[in-house]
Every structure is written in structure tokens, then in C-alpha cells.
C-alpha atoms as a PDB file:
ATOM      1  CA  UNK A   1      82.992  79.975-211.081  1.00  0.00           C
ATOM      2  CA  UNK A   2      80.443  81.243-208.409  1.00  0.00           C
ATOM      3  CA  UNK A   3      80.411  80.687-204.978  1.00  0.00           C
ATOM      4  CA  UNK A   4      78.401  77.558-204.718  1.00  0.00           C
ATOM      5  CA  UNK A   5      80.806  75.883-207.041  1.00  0.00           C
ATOM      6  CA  UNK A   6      83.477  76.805-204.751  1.00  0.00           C
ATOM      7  CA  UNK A   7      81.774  75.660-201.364  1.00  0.00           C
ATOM      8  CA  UNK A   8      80.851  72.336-203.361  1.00  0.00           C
ATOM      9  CA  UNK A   9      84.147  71.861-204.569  1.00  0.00           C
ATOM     10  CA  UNK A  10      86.015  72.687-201.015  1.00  0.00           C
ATOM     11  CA  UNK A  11      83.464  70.210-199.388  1.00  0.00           C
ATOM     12  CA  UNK A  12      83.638  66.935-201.976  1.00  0.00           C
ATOM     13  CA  UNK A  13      87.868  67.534-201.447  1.00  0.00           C
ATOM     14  CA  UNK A  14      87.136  67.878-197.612  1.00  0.00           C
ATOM     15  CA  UNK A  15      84.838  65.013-197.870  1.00  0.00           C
ATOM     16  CA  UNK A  16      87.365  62.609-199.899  1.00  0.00           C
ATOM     17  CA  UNK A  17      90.020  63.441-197.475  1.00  0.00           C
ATOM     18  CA  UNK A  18      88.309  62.231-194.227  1.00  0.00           C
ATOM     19  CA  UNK A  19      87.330  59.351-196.110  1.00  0.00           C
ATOM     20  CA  UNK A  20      91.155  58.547-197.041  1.00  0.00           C
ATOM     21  CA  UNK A  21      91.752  59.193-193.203  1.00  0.00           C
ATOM     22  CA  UNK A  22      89.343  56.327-192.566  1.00  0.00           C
ATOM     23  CA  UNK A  23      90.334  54.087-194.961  1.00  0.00           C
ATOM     24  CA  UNK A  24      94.039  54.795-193.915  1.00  0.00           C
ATOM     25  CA  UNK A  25      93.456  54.488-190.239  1.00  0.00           C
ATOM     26  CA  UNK A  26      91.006  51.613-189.519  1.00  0.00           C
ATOM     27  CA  UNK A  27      91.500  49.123-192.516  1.00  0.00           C
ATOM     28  CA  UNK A  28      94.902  47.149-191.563  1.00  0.00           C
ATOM     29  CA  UNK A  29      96.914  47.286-194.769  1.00  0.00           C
ATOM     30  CA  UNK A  30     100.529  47.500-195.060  1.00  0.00           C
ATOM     31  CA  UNK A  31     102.156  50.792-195.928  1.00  0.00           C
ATOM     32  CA  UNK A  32     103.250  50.800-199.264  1.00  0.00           C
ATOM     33  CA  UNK A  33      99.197  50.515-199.998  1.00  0.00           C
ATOM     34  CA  UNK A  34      98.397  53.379-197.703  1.00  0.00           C
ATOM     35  CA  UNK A  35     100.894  55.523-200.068  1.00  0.00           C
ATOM     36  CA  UNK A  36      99.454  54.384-203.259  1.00  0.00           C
ATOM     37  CA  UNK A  37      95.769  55.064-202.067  1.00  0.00           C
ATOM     38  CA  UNK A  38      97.160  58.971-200.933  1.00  0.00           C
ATOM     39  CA  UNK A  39      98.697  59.332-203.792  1.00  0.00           C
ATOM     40  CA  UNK A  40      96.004  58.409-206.047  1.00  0.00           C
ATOM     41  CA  UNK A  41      93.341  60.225-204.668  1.00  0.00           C
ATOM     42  CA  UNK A  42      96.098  63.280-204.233  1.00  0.00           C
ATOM     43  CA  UNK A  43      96.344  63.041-208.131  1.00  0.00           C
ATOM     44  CA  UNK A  44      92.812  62.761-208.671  1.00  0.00           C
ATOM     45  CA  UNK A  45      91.933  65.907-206.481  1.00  0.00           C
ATOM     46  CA  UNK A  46      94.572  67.683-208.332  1.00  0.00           C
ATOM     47  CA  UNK A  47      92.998  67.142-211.827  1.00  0.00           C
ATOM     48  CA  UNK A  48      89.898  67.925-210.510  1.00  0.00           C
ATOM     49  CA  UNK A  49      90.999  71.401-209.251  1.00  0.00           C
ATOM     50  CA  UNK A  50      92.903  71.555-212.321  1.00  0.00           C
ATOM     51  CA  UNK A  51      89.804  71.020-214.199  1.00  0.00           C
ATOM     52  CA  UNK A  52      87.735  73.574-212.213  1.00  0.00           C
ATOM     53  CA  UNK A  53      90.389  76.021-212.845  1.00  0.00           C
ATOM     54  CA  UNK A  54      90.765  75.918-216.045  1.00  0.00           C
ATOM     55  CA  UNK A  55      86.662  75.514-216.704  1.00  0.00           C
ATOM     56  CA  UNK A  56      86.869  71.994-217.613  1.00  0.00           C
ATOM     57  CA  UNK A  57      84.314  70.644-215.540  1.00  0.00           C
ATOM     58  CA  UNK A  58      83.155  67.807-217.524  1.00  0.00           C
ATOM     59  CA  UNK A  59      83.323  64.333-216.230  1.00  0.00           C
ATOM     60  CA  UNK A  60      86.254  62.370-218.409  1.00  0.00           C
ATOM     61  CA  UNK A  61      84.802  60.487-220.979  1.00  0.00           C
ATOM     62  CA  UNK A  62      86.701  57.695-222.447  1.00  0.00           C
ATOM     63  CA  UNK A  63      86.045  56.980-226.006  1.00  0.00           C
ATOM     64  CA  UNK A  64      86.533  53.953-227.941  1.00  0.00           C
END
């Protein structure tokens, strides 16, 4: 992976994290939905580094 992959990558997780933080902070929702929400999009970003580590870049595809 080259270094504009990496600066791309570090910014969309960057990017997805403030936007948690908003989502989080300034939409009144009770907690156990907070959690869920940070824990899906902690999953998410971990599949997606997974997937840049491993050179699996590809968007999923679902097939039927």
C-alpha cells in the first residue's frame, strides 16, 4: 500500500469518528443506542483496516 492509501485511509477513519462524535453528542438518544452505533461503526472500521491489511480492498459484494 503506498502512502496516499494510507493518508486516505487515516482520514475516512478520522472522518467517521468525528461524525460518530456528532451523532453521539447532539442527537438525544438513550444510551444503549449510543453503544450500538460505536460499536458498529468500531466493527466496520476494523474490517476495513482488516481489509487494507490484508489487500482486500474491494467493496463487499453480496451475491444472490
Amino acid at each position: 500500500m503506498d502512502i496516499v492509501g494510507i493518508v486516505t485511509a487515516v482520514l475516512l477513519i478520522a472522518l467517521l469518528g468525528f461524525l460518530v462524535y456528532l451523532i453521539v453528542t447532539y442527537i438525544p438518544m438513550p444510551d444503549i443506542f449510543q453503544k450500538v452505533i460505536m460499536v458498529v461503526v468500531a466493527v466496520l472500521v476494523i474490517l476495513y483496516v482488516l481489509g487494507l491489511i490484508t489487500g482486500h480492498s474491494q467493496p463487499i459484494r453480496v451475491v444472490r
